[in-house]
N, C-alpha and C. Protein backbone atom coordinates (compact mmCIF):
# COMPACT_ATOMS: atom_id res chain seq x y z
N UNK A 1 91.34 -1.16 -81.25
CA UNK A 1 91.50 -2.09 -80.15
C UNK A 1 90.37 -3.11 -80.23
N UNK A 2 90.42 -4.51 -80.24
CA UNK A 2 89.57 -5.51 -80.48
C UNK A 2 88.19 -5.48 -79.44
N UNK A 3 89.49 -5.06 -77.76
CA UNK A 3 88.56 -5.71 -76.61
C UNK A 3 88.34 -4.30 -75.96
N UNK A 4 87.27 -4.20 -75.66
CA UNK A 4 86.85 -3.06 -74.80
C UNK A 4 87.09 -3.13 -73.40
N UNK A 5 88.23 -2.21 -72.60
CA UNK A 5 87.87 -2.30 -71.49
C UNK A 5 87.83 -0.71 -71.04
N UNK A 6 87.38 -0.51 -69.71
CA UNK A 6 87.05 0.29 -68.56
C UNK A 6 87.51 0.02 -66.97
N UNK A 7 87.31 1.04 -66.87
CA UNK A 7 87.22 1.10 -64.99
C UNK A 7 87.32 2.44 -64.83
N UNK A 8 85.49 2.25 -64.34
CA UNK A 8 85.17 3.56 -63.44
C UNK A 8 85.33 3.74 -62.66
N UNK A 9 85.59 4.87 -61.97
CA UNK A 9 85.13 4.64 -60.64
C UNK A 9 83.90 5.22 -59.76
N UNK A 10 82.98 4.83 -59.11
CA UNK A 10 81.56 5.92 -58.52
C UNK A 10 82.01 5.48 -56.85
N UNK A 11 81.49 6.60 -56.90
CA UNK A 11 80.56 6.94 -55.40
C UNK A 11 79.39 7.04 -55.23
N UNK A 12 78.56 6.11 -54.86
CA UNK A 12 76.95 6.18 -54.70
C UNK A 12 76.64 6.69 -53.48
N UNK A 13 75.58 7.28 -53.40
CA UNK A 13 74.64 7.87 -52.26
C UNK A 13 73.35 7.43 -52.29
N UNK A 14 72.73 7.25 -51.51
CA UNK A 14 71.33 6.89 -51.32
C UNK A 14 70.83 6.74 -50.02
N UNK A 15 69.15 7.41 -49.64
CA UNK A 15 69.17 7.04 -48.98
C UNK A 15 67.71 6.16 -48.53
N UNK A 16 67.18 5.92 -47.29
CA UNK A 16 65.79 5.25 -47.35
C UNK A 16 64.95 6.24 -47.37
N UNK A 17 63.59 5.71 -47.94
CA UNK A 17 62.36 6.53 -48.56
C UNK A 17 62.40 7.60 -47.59
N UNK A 18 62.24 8.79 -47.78
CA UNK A 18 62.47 10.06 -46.19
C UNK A 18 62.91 9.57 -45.32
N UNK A 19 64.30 8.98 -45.59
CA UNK A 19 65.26 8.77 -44.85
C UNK A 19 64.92 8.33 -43.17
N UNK A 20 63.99 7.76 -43.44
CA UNK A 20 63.50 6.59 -42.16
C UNK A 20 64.50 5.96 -41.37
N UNK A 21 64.91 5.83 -40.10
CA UNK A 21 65.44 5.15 -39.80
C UNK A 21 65.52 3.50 -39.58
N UNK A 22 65.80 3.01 -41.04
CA UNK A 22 64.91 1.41 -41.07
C UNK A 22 66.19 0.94 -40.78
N UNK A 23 67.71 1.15 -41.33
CA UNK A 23 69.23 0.18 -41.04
C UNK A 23 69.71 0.10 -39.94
N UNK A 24 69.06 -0.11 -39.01
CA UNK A 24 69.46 -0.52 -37.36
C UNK A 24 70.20 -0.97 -37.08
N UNK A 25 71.43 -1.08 -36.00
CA UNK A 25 72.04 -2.45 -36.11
C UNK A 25 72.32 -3.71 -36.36
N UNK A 26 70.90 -4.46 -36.03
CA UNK A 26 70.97 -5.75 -36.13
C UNK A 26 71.05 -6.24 -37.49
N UNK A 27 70.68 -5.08 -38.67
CA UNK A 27 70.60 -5.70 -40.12
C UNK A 27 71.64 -5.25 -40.50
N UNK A 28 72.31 -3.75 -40.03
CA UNK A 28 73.15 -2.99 -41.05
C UNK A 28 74.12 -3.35 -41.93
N UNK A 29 74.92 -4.76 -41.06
CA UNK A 29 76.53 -5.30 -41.51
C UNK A 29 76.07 -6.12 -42.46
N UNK A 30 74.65 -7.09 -42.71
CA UNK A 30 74.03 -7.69 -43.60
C UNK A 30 74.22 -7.28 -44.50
N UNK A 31 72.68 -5.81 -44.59
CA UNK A 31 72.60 -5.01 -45.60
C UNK A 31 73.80 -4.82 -46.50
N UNK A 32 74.86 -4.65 -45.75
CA UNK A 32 76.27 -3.62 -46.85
C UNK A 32 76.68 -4.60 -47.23
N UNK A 33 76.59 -6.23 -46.84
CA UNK A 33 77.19 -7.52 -47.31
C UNK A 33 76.49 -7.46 -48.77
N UNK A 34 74.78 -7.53 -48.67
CA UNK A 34 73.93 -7.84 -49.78
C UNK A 34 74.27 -6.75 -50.66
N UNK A 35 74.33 -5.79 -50.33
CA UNK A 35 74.31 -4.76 -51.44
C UNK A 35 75.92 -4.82 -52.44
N UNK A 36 76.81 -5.29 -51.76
CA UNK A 36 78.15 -5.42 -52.42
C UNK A 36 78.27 -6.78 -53.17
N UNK A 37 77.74 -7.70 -52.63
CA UNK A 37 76.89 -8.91 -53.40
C UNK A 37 75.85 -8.69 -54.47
N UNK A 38 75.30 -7.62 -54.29
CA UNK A 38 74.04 -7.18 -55.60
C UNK A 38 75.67 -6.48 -56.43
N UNK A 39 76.24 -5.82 -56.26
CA UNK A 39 76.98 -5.22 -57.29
C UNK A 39 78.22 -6.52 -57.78
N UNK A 40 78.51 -7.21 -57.20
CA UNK A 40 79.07 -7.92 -57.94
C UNK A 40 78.46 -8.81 -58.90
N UNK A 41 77.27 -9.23 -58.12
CA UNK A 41 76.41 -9.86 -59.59
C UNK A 41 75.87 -8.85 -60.99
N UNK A 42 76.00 -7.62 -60.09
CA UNK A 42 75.99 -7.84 -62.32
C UNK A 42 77.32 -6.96 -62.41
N UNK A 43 78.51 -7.01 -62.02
CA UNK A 43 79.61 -7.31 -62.72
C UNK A 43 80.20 -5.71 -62.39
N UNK A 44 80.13 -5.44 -61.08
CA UNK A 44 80.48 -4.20 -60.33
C UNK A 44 81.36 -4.30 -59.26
N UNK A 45 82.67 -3.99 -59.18
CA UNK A 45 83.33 -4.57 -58.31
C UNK A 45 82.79 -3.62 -57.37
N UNK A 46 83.26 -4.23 -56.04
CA UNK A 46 82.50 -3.43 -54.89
C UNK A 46 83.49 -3.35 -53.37
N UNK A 47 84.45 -2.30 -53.68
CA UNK A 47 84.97 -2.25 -52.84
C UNK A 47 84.73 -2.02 -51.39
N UNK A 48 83.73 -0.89 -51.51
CA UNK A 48 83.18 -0.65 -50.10
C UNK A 48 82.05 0.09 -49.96
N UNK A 49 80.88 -0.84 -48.42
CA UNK A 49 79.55 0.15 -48.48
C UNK A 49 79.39 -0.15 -47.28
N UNK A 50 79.43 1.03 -46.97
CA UNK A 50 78.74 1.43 -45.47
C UNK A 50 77.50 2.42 -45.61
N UNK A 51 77.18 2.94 -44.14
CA UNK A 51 76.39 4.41 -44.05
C UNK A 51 76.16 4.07 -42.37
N UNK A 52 75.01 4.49 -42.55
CA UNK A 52 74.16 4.79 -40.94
C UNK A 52 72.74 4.18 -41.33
N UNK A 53 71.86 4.52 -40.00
CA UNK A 53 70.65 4.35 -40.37
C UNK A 53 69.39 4.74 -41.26
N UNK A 54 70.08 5.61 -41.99
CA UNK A 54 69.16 6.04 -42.80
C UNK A 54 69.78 6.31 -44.59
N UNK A 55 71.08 5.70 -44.64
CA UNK A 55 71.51 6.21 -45.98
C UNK A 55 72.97 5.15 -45.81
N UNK A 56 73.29 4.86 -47.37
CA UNK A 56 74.58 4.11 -47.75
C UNK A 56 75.29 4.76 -48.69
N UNK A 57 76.29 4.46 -48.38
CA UNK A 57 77.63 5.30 -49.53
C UNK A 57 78.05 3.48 -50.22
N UNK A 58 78.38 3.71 -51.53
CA UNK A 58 78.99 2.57 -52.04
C UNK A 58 80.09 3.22 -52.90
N UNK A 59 81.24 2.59 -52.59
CA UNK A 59 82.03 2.89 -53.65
C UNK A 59 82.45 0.88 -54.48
N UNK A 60 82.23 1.44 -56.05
CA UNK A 60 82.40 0.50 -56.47
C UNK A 60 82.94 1.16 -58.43
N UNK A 61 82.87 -0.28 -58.94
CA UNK A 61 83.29 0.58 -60.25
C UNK A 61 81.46 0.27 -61.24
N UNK A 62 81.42 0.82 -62.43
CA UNK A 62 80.55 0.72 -63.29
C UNK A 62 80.98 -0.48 -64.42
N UNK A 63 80.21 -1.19 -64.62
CA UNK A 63 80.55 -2.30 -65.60
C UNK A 63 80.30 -1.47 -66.54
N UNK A 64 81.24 -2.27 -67.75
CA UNK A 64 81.12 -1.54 -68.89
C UNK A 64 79.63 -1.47 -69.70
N UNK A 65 79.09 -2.13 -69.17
CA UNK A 65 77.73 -2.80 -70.57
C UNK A 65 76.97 -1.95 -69.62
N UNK A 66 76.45 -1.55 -68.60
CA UNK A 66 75.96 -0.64 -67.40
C UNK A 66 75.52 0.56 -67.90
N UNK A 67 74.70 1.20 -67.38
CA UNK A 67 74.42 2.84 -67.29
C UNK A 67 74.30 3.06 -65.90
N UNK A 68 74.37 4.17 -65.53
CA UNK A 68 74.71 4.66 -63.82
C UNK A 68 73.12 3.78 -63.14
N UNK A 69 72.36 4.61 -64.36
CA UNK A 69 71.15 4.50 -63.58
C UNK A 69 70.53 3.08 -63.45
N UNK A 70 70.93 2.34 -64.68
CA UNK A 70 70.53 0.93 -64.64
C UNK A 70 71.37 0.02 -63.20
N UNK A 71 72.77 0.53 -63.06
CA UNK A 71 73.64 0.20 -61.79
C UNK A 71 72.30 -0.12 -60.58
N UNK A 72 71.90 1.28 -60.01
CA UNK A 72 71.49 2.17 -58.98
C UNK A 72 69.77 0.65 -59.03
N UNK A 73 69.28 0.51 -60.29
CA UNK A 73 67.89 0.53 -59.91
C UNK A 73 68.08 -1.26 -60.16
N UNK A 74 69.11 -1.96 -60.52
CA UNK A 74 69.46 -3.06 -60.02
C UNK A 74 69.96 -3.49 -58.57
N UNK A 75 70.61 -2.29 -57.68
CA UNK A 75 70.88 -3.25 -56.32
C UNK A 75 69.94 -2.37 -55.43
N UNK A 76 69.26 -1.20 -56.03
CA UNK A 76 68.37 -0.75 -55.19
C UNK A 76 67.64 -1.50 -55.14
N UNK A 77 66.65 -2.22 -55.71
CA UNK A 77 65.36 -2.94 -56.49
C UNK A 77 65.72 -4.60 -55.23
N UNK A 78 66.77 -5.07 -55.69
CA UNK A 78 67.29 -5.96 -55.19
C UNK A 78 67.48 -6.26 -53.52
N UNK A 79 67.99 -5.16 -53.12
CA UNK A 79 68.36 -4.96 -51.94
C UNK A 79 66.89 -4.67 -50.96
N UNK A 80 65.71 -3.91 -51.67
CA UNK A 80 64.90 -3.48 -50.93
C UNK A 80 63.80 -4.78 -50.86
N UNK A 81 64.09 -5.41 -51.86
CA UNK A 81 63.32 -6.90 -51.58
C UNK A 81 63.84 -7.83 -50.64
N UNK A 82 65.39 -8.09 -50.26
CA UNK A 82 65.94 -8.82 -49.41
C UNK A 82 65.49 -7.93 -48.31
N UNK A 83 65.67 -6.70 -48.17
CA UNK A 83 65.14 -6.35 -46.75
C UNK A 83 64.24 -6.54 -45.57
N UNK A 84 62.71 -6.56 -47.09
CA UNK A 84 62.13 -7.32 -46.42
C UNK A 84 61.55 -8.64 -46.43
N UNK A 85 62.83 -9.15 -46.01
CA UNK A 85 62.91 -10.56 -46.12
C UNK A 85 63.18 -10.61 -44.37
N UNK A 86 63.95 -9.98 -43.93
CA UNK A 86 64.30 -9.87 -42.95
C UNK A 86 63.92 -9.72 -41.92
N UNK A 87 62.57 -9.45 -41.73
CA UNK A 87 61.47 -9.84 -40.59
C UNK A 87 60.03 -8.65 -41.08
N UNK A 88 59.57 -9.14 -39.75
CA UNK A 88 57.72 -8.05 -40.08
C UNK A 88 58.22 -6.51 -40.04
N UNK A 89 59.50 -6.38 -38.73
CA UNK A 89 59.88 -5.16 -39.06
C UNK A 89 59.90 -4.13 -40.45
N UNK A 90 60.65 -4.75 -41.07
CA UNK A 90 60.74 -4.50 -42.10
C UNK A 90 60.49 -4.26 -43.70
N UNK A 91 59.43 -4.90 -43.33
CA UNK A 91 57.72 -5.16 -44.30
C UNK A 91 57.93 -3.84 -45.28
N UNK A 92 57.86 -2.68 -44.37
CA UNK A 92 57.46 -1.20 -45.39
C UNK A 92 58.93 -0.62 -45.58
N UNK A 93 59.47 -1.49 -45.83
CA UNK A 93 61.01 -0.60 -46.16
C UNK A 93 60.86 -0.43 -47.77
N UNK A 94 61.61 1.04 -47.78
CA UNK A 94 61.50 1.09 -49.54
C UNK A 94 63.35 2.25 -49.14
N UNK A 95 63.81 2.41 -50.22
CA UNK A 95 65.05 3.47 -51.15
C UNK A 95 64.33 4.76 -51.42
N UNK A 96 64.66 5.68 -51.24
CA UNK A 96 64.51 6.92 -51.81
C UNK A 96 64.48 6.38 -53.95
N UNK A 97 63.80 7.67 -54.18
CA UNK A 97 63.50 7.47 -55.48
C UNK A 97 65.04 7.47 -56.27
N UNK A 98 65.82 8.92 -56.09
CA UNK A 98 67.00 9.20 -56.10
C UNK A 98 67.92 8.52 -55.51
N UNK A 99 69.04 9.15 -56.60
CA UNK A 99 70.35 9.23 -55.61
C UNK A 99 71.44 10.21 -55.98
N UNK A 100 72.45 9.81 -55.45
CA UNK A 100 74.19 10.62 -55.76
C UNK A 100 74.84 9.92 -56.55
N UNK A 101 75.37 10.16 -57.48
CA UNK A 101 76.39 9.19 -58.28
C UNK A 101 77.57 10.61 -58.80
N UNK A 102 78.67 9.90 -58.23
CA UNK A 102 80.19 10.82 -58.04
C UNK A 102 80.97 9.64 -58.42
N UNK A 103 82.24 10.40 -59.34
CA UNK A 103 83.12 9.64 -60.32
C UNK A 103 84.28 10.42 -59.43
N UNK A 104 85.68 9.33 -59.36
CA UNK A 104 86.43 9.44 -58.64
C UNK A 104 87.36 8.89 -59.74
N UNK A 105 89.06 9.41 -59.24
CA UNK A 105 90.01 8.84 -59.85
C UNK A 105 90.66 7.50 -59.08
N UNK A 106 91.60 6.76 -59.41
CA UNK A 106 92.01 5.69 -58.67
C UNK A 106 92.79 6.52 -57.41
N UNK A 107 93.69 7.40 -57.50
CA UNK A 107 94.37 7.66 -56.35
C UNK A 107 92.92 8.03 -55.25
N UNK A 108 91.98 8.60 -55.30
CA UNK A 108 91.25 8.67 -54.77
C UNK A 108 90.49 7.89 -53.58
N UNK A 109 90.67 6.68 -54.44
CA UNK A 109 90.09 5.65 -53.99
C UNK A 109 90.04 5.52 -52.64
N UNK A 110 91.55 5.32 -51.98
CA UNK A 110 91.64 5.19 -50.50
C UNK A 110 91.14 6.43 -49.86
N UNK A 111 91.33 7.50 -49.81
CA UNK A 111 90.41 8.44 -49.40
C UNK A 111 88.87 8.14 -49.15
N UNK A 112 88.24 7.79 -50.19
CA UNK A 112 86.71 7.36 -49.97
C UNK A 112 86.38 6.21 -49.19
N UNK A 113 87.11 5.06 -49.25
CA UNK A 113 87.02 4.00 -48.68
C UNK A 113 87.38 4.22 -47.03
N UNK A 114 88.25 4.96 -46.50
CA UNK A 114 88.07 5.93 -45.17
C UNK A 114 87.38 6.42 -45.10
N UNK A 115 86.29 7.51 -45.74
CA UNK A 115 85.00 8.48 -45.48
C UNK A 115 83.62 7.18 -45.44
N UNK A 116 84.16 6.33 -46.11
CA UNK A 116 82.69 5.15 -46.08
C UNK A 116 83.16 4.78 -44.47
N UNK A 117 84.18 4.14 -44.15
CA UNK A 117 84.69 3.46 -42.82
C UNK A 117 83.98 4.34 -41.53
N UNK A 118 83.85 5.98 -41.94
CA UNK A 118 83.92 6.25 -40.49
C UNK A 118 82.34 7.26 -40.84
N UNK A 119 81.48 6.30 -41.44
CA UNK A 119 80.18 7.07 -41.39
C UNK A 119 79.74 7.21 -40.17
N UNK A 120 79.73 6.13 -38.99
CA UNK A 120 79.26 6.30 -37.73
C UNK A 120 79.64 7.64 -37.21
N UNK A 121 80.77 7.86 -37.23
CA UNK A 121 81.65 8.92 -36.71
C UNK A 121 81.24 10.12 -37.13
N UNK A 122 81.56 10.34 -38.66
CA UNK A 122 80.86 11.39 -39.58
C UNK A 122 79.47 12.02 -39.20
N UNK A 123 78.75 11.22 -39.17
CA UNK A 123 77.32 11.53 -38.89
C UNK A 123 76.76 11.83 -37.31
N UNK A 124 78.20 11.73 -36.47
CA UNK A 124 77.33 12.67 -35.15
C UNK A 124 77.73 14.22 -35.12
N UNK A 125 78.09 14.46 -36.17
CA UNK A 125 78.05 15.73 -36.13
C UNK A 125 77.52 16.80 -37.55
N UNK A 126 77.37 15.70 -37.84
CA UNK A 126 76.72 16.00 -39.74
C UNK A 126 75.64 15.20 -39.99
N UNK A 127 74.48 15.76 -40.33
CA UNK A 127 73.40 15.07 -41.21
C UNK A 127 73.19 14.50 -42.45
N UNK A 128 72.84 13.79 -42.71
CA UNK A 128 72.32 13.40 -44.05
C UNK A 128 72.59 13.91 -45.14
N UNK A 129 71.36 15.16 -44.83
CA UNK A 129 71.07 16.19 -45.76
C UNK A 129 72.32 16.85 -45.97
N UNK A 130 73.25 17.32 -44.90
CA UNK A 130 74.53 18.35 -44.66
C UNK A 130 75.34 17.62 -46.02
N UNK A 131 75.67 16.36 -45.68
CA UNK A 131 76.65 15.76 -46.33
C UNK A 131 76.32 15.80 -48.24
N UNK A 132 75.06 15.29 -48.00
CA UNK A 132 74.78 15.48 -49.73
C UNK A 132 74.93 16.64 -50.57
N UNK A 133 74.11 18.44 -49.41
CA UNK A 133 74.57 18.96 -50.54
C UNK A 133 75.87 19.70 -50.21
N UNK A 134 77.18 19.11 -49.32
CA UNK A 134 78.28 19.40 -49.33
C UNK A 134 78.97 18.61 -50.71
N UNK A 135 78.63 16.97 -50.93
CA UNK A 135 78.68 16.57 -52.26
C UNK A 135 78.43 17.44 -53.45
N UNK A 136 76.92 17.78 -53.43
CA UNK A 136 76.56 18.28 -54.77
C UNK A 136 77.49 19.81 -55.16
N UNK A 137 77.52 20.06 -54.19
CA UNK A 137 78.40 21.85 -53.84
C UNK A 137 79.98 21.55 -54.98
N UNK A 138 80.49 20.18 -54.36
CA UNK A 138 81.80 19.82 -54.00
C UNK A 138 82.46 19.63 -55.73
N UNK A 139 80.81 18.66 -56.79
CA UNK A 139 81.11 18.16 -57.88
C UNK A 139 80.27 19.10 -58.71
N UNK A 140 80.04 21.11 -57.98
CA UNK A 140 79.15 21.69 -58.97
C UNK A 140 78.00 21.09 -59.61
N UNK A 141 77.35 20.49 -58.86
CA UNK A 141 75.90 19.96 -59.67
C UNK A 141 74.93 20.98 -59.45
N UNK A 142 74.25 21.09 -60.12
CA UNK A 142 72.85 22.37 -59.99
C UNK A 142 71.99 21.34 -59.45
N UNK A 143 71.33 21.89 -58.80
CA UNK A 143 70.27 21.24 -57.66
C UNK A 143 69.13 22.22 -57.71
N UNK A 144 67.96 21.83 -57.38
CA UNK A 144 66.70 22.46 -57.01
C UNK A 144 66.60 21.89 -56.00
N UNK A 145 66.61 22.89 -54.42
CA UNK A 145 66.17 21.93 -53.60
C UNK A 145 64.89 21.17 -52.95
N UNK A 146 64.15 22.15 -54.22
CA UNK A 146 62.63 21.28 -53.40
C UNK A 146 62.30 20.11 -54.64
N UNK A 147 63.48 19.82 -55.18
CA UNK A 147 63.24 18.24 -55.74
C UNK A 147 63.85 17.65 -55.26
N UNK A 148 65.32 17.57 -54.24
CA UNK A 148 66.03 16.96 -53.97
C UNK A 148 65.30 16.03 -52.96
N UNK A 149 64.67 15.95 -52.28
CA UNK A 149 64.38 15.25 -51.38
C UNK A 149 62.98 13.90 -51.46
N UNK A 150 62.59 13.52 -50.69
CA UNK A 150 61.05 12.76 -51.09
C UNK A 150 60.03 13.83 -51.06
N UNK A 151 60.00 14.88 -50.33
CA UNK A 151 59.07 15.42 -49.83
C UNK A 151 59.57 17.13 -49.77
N UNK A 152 58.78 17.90 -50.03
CA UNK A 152 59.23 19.12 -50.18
C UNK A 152 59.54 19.91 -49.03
N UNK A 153 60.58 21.21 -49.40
CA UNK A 153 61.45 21.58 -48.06
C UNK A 153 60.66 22.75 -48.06
């Protein structure tokens, strides 16, 4: 085949440095604008990113020329500089070091793009933490949990 193509699909997780509550309202709908704007510039379609105040889900695809991690530390990197752009508030905002990265099929798709929609919802009765290692559980990843976090459990 001459031309190379792809289409991945991920689910990103991430959240802020010990999950601080820095995505408040007044920035949040921004934030998920910029960050789907950071993935389309380098060539990530970006269907959908939400979260809460302390963490974002993105579902988008992986460009082919990409590695997960090069993805992750381009709109992380990106995003945490526009942040604080956004007033004095926001001066000490940083990303967790980590993240989640989950591969999905296309039928899938709409499924996730509902679980991003109703993070508000999701999260008054589930934490953070609950949800991730219901993820990691979900895609068998081995975990240590006193690395998983910023700070030890």
């Amino acid at each position: 085949m001459p031309q190379s193509l792809s289409k991945i699909l991920l689910h990103l997780v991430f959240s802020t440095k010990n999950r601080e509550r820095w995505i408040d309202p007044a920035v949040r709908s921004d934030l998920h604008a910029y960050l789907a704007g950071a993935c389309r510039a380098i060539h990530s379609e970006a269907y959908r990113v939400g979260g809460t105040d302390d963490h974002v889900h993105i579902a988008c695809t992986l460009p082919r020329t990409l590695t997960v991690s090069k993805l992750l530390e381009e709109i992380k990197k990106s995003s945490s500089a526009w942040m604080k752009t956004q007033g004095a508030q926001y001066a000490g905002f940083a990303w967790q070091a980590g993240y989640g990265a989950f591969s999905l099929g296309q039928s899938q798709l709409p499924i996730l793009l509902q679980y991003i929609d109703k993070q508000e919802e999701h999260h008054r009765t589930r934490t953070f933490k609950e949800e991730l290692l219901e993820f990691l559980e979900r895609y068998a990843i081995e975990y240590d949990e006193r690395y998983l976090w910023d700070w030890h459990v």
